[in-house]
N, C-alpha and C. Protein backbone atom coordinates (compact mmCIF):
# COMPACT_ATOMS: atom_id res chain seq x y z
N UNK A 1 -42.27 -13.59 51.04
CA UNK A 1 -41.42 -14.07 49.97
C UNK A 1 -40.27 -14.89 50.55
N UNK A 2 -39.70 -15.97 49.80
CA UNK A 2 -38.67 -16.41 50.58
C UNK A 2 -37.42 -16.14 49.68
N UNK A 3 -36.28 -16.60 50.52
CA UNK A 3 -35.25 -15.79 49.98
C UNK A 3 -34.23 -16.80 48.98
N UNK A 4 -35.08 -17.72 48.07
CA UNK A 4 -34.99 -18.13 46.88
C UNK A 4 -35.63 -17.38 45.48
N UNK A 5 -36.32 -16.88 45.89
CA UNK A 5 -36.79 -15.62 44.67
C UNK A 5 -36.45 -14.37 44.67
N UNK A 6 -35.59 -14.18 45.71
CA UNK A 6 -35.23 -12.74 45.97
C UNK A 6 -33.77 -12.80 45.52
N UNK A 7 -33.13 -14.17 45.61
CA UNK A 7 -31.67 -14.17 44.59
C UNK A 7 -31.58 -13.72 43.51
N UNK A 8 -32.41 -13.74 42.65
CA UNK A 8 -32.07 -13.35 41.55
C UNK A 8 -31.95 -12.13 41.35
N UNK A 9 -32.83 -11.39 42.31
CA UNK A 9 -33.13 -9.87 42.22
C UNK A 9 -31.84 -9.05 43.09
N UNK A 10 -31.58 -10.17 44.02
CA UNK A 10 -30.17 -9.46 44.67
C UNK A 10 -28.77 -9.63 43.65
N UNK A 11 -28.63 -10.47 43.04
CA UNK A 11 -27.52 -10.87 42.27
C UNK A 11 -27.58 -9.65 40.69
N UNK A 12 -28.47 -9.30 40.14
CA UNK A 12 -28.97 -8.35 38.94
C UNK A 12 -28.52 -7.07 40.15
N UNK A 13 -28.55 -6.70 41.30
CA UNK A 13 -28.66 -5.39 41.92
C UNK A 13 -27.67 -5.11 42.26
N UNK A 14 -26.37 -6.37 42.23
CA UNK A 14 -25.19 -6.37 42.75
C UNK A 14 -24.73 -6.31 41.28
N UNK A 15 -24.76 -6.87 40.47
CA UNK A 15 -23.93 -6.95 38.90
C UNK A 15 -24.29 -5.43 38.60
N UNK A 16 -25.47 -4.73 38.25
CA UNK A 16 -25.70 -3.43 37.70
C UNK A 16 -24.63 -2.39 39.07
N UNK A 17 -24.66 -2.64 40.19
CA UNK A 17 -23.68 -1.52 40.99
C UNK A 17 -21.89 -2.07 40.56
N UNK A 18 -21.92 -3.10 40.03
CA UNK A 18 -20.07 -3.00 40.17
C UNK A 18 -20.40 -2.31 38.70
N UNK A 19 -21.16 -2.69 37.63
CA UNK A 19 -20.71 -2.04 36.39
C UNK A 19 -20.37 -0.69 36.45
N UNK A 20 -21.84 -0.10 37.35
CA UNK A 20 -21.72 1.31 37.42
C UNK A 20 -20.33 1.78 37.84
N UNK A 21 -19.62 1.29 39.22
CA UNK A 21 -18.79 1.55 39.81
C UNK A 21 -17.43 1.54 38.72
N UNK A 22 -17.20 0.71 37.56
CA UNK A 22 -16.07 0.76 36.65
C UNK A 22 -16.22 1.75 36.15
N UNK A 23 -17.60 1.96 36.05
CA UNK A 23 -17.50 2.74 34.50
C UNK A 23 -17.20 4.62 35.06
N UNK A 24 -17.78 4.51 36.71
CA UNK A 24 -17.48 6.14 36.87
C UNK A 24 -15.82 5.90 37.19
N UNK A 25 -15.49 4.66 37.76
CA UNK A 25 -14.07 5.04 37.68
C UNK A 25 -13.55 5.42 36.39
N UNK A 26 -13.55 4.78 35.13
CA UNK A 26 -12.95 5.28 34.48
C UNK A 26 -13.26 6.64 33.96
N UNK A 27 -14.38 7.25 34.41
CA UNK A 27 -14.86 8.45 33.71
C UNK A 27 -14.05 9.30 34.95
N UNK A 28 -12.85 8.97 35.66
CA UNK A 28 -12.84 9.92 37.12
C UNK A 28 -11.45 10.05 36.78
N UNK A 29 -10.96 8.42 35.63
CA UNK A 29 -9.28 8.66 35.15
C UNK A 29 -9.38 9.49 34.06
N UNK A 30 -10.78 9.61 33.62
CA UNK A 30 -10.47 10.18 32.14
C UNK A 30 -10.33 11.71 32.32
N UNK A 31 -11.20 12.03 33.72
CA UNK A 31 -11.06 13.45 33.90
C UNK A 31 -9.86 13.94 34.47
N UNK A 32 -9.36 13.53 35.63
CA UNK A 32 -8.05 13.75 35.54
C UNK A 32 -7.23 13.59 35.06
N UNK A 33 -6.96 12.97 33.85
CA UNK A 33 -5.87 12.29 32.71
C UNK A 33 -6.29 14.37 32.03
N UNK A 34 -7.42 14.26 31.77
CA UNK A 34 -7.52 15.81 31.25
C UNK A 34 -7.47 16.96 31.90
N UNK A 35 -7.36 16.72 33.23
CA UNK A 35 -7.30 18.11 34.29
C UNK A 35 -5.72 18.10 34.17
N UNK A 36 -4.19 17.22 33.98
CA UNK A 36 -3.42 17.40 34.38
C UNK A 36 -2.94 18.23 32.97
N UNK A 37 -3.45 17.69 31.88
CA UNK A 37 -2.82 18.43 30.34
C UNK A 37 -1.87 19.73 30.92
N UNK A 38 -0.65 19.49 30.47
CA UNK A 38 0.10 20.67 30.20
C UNK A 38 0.32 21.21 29.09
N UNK A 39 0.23 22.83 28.63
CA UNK A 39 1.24 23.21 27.36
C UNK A 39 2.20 22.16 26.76
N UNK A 40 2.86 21.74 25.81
CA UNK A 40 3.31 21.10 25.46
C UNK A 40 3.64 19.42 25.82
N UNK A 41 2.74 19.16 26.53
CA UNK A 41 2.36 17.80 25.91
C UNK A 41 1.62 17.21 24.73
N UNK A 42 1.55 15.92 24.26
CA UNK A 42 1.35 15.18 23.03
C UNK A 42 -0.11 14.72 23.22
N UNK A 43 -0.78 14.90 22.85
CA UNK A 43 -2.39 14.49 22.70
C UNK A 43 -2.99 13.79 21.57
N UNK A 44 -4.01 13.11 21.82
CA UNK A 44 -4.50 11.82 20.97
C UNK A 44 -5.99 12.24 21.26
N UNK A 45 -7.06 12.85 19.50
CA UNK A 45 -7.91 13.32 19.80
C UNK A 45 -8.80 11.68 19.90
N UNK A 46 -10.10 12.26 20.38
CA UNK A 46 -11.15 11.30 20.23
C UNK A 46 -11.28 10.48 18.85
N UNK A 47 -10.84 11.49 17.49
CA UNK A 47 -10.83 11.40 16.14
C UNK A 47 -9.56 10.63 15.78
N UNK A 48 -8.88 10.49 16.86
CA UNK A 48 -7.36 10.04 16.09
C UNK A 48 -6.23 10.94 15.45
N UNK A 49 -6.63 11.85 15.88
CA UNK A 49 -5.67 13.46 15.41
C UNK A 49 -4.40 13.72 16.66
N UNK A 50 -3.55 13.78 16.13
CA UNK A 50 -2.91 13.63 17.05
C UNK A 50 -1.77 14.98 16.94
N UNK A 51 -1.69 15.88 18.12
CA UNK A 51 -1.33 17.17 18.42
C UNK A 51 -0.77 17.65 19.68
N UNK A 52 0.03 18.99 19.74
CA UNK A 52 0.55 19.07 21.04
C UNK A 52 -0.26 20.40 21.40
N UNK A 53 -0.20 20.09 22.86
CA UNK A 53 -1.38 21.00 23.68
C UNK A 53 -0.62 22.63 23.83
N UNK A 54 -1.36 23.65 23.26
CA UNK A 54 -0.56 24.86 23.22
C UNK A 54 -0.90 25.96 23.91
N UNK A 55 -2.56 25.44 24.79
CA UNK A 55 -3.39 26.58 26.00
C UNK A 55 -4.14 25.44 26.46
N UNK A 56 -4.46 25.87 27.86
CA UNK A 56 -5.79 24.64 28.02
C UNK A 56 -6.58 25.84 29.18
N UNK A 57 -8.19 25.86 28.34
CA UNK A 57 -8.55 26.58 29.56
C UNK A 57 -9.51 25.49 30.09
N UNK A 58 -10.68 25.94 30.97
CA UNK A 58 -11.59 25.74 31.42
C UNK A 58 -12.43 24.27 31.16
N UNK A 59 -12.81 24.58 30.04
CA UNK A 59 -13.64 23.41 29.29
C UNK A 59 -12.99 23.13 27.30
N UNK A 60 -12.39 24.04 27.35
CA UNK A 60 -11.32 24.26 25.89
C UNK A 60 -9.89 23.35 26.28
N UNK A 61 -9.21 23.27 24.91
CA UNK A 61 -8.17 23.15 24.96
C UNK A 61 -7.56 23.47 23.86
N UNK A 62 -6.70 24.03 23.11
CA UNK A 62 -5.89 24.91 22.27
C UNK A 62 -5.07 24.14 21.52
N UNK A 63 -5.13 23.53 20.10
CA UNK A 63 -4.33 22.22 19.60
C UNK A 63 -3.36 22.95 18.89
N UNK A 64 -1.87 22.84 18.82
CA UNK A 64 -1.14 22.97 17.42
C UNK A 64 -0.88 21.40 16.58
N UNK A 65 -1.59 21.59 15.88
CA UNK A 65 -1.75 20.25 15.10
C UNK A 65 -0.38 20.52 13.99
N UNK A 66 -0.15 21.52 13.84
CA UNK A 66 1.10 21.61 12.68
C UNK A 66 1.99 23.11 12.63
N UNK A 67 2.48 23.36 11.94
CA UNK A 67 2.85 24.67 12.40
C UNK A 67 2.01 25.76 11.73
N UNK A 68 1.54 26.91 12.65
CA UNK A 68 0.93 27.40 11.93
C UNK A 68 -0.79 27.48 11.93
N UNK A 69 -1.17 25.80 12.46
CA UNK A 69 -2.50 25.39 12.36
C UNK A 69 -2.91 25.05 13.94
N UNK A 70 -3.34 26.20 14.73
CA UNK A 70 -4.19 26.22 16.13
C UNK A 70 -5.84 25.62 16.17
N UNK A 71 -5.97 24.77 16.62
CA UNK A 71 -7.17 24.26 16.63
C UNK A 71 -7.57 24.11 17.80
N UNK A 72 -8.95 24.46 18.21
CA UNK A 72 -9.77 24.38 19.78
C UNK A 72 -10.75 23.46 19.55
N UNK A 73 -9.99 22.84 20.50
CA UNK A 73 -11.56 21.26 21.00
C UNK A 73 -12.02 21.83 22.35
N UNK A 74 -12.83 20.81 22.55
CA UNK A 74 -13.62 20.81 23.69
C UNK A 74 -12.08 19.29 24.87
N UNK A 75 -12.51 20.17 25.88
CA UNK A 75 -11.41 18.76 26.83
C UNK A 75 -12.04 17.07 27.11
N UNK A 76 -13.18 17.27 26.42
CA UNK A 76 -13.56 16.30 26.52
C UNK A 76 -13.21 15.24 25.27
N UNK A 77 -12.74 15.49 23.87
CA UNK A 77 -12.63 15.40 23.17
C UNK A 77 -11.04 14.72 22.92
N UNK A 78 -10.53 14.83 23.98
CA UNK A 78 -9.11 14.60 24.62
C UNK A 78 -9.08 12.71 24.14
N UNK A 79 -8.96 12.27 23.98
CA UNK A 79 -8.93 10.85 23.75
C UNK A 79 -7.60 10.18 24.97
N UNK A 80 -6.28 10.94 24.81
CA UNK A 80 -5.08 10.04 25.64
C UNK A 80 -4.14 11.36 25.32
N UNK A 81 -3.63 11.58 26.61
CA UNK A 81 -2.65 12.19 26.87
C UNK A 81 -1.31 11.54 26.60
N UNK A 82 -0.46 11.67 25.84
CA UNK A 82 0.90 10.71 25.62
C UNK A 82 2.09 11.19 26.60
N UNK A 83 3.05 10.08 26.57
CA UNK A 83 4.52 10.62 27.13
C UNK A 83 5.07 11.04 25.59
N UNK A 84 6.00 11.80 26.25
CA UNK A 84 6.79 12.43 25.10
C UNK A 84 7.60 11.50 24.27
N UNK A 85 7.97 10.27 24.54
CA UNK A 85 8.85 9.11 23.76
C UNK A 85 7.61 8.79 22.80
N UNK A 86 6.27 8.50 22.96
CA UNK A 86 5.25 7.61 22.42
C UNK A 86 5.10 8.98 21.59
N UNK A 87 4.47 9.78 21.78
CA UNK A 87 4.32 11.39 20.80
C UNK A 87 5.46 11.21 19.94
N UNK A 88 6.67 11.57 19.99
CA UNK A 88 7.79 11.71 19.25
C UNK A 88 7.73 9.80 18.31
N UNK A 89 7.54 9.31 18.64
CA UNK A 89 7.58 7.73 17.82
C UNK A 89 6.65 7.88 17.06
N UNK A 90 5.19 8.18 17.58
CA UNK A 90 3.96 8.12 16.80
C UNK A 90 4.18 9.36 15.30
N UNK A 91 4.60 10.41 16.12
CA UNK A 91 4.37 11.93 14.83
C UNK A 91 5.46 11.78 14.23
N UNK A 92 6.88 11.77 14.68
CA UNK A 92 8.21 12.25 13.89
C UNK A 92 8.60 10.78 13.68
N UNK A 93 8.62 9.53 14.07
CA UNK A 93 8.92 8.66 13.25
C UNK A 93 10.02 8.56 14.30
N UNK A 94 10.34 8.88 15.71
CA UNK A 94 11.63 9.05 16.25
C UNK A 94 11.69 7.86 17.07
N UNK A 95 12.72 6.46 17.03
CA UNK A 95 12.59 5.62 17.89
C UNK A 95 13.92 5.52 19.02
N UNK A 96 13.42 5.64 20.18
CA UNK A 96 14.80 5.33 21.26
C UNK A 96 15.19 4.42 20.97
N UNK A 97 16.47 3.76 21.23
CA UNK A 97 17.13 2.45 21.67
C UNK A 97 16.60 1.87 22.75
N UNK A 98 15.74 1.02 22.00
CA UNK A 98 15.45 0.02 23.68
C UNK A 98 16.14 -0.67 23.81
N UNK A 99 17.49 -1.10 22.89
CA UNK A 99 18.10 -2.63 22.71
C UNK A 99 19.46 -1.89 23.15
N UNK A 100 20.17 -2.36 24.09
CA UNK A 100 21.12 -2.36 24.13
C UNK A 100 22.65 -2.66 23.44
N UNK A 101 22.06 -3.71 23.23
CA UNK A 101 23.16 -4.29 21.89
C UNK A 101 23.59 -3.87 20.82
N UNK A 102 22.30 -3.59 20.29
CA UNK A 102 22.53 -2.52 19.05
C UNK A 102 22.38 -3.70 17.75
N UNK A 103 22.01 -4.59 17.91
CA UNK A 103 21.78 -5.72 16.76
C UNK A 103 20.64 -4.93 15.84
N UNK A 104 20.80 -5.17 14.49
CA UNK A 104 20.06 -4.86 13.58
C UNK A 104 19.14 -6.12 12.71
N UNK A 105 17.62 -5.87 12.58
CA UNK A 105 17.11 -6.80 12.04
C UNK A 105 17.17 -6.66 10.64
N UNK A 106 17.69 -7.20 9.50
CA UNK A 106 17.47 -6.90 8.20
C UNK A 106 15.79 -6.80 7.90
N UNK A 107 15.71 -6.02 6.78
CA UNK A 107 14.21 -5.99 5.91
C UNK A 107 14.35 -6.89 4.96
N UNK A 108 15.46 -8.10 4.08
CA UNK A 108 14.97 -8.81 3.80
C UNK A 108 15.60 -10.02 3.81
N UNK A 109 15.66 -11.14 3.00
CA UNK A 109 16.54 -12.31 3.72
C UNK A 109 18.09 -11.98 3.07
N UNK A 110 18.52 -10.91 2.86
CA UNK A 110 20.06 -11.16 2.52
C UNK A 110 20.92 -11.80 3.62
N UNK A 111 20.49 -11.40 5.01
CA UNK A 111 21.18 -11.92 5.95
C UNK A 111 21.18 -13.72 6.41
N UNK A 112 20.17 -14.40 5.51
CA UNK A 112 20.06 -15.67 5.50
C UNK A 112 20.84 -16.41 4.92
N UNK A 113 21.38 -15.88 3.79
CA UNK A 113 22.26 -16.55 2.93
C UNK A 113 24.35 -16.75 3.47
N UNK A 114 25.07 -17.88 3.17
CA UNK A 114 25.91 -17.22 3.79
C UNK A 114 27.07 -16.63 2.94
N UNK A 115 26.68 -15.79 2.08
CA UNK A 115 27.85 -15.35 1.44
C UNK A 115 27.79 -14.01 2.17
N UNK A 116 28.48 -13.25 2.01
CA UNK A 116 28.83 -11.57 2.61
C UNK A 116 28.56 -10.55 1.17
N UNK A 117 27.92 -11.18 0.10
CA UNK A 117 28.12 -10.20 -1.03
C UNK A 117 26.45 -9.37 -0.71
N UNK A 118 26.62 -8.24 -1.47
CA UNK A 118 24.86 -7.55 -1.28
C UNK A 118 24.31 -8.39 -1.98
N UNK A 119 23.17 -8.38 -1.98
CA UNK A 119 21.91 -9.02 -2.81
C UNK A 119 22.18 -8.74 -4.27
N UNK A 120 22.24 -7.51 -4.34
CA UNK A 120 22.22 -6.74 -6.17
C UNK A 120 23.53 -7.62 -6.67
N UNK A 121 24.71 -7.88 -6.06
CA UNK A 121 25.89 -8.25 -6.53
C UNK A 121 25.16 -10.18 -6.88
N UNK A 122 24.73 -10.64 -5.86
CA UNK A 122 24.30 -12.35 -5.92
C UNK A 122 23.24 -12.31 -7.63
N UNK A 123 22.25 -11.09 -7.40
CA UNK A 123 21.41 -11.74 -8.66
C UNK A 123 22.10 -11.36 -9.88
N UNK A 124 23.14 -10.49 -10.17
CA UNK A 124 23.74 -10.40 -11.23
C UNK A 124 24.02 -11.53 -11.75
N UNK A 125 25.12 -12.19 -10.83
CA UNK A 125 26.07 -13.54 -11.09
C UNK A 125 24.70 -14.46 -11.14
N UNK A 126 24.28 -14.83 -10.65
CA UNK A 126 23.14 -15.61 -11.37
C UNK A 126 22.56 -15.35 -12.80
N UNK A 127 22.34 -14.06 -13.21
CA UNK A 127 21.40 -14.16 -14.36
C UNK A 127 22.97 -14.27 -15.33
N UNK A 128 24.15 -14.45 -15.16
CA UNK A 128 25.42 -14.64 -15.96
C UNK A 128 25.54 -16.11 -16.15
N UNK A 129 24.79 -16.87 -15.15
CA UNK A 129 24.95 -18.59 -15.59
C UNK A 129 23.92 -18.91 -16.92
N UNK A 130 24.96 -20.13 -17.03
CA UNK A 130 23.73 -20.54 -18.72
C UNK A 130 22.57 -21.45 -17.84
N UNK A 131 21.58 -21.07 -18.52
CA UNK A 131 20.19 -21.35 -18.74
C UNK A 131 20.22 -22.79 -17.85
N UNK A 132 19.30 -23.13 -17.53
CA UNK A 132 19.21 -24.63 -16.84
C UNK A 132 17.88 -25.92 -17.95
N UNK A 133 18.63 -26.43 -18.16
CA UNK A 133 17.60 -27.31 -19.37
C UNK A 133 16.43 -28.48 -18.62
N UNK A 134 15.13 -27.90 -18.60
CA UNK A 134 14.49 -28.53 -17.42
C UNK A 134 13.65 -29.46 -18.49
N UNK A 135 14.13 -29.71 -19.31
CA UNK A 135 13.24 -30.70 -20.32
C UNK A 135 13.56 -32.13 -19.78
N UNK A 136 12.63 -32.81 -20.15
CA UNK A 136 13.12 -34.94 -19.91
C UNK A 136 13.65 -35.28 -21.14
N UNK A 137 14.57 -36.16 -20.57
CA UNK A 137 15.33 -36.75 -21.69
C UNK A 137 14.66 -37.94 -22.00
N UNK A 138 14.88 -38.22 -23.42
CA UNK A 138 14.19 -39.53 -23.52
C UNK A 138 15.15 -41.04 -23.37
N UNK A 139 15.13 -41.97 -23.97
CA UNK A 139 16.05 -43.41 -23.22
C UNK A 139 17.05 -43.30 -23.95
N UNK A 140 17.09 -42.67 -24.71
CA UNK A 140 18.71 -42.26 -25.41
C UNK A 140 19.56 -41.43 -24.90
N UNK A 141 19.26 -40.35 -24.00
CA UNK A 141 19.59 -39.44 -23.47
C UNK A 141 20.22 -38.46 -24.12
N UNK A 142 19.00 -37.79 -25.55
CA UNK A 142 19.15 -37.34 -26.35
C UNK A 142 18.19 -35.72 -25.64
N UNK A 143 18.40 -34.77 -25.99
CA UNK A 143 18.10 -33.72 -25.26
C UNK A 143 16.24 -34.04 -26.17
N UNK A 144 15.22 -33.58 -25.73
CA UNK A 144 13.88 -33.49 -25.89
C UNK A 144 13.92 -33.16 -27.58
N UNK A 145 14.54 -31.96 -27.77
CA UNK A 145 14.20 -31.19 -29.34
C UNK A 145 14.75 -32.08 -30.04
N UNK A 146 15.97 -32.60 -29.71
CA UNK A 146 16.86 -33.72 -31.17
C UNK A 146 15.68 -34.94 -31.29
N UNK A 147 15.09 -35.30 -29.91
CA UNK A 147 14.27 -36.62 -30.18
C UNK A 147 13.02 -36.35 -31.30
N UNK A 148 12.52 -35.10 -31.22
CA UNK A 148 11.59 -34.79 -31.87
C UNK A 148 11.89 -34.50 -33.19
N UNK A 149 13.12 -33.88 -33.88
CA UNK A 149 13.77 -33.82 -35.17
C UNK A 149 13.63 -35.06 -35.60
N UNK A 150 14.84 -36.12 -34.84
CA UNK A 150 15.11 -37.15 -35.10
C UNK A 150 13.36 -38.21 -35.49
N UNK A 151 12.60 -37.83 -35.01
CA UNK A 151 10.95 -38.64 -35.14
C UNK A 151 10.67 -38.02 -36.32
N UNK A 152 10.92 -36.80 -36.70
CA UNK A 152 10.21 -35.98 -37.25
C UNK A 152 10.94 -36.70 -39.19
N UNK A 153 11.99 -36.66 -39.06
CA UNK A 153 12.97 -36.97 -39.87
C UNK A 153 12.67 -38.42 -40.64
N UNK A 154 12.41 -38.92 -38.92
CA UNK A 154 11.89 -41.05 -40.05
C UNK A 154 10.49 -40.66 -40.26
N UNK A 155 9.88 -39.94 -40.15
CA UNK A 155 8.27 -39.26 -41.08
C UNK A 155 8.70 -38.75 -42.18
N UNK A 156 9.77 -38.21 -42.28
CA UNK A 156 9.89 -37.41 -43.57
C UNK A 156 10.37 -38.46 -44.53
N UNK A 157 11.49 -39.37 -44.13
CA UNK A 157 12.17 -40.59 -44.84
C UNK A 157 10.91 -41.43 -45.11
N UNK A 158 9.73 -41.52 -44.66
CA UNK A 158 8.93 -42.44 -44.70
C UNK A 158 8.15 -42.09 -45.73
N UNK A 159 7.94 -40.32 -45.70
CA UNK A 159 6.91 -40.41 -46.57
C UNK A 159 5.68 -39.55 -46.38
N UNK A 160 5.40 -39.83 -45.26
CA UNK A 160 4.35 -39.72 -44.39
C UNK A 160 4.22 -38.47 -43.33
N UNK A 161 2.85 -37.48 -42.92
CA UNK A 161 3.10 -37.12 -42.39
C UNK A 161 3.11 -37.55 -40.99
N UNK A 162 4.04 -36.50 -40.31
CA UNK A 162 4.33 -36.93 -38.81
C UNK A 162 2.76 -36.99 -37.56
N UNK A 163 2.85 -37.82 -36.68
CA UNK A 163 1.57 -38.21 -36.39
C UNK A 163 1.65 -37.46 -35.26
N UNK A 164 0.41 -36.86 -34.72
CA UNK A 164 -0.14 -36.22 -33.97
C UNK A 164 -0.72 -37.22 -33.00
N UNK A 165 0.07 -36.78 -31.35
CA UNK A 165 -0.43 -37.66 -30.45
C UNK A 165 -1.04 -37.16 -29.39
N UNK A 166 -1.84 -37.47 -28.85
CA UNK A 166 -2.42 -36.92 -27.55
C UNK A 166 -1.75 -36.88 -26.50
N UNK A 167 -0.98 -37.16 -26.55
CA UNK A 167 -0.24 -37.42 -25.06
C UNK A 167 0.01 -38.78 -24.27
N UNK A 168 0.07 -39.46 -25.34
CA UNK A 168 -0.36 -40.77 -24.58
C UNK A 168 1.44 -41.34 -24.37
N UNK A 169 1.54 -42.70 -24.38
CA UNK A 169 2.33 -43.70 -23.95
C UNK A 169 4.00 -43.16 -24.22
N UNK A 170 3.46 -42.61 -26.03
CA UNK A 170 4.75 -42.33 -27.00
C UNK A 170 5.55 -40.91 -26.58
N UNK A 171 4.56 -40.22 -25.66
CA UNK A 171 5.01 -38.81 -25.21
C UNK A 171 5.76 -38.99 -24.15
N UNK A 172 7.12 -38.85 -24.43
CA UNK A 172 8.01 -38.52 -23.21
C UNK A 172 8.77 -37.08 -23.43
């Protein structure tokens, strides 16, 4: 055989050994990530259940998922061992200061605007202004409704009823 047909078979023999090689590594972090479990650390099941460790034997491990409620998995079942900041953020809602500063992001745009009043105080005084008249005026610069009286009126002086338009030229 020469060693143009044997590439392919060496290159497939080399790709299948590194996969293997990741994959027991990670099966070697996952076991010691679960051999170190202490009593009261924060745990993340396979399921997404998330609990603090309250016994760990052998091939068990002992969950208090709440107070009151002891539950036994298997250690394999272990999904991620947490630090206690990520546990306490994830379950109790508890966040450190990462920011030094101490700047606060608002939840909504009041801080965009530049007056200093709350929001509830701005939409009051708004709904206290009069109305805004978004009608077109016609070439008289007679408000929309008088033009239409006023049309309506030389129909009535005329006689006649008032004419119905489609929308065309006469519609402003």
């Amino acid at each position: 055989m020469s060693p143009v047909t044997l590439l392919p078979f060496i290159v497939l023999i080399g790709a299948m050994f590194l996969m293997t090689r990741s994959a027991k590594k990670k099966q070697q972090q996952a076991a010691s990530m679960r051999n170190e479990m202490q009593p009261g650390s924060g745990v993340r099941t396979i399921g997404g259940m998330y609990a603090t460790v309250k016994e760990v034997n052998e091939d068990t491990v002992l969950l208090d998922a709440a107070p009151g409620v002891d539950l036994l998995f298997a250690k394999n079942a272990i999904g991620a061992v947490l630090t206690d900041d990520e546990y306490n953020r994830i379950v109790h809602g508890i966040e450190h200061d990462l920011k030094t500063d101490g700047s606060v992001v608002p939840d909504d745009a009041s801080s965009l605007t530049e007056t200093d009043e709350p929001a509830a105080d701005a939409s009051s005084d708004a709904s206290d202004d009069k109305p805004l008249d978004l009608g077109k005026k016609d070439a008289a610069d007679k408000p929309a409704d008088e033009a239409v009286e006023a049309k309506a009126d030389e129909a009535d002086a005329d006689g006649a009823e008032p004419k119905k338009t489609d929308g065309g030229a006469d519609a402003k």
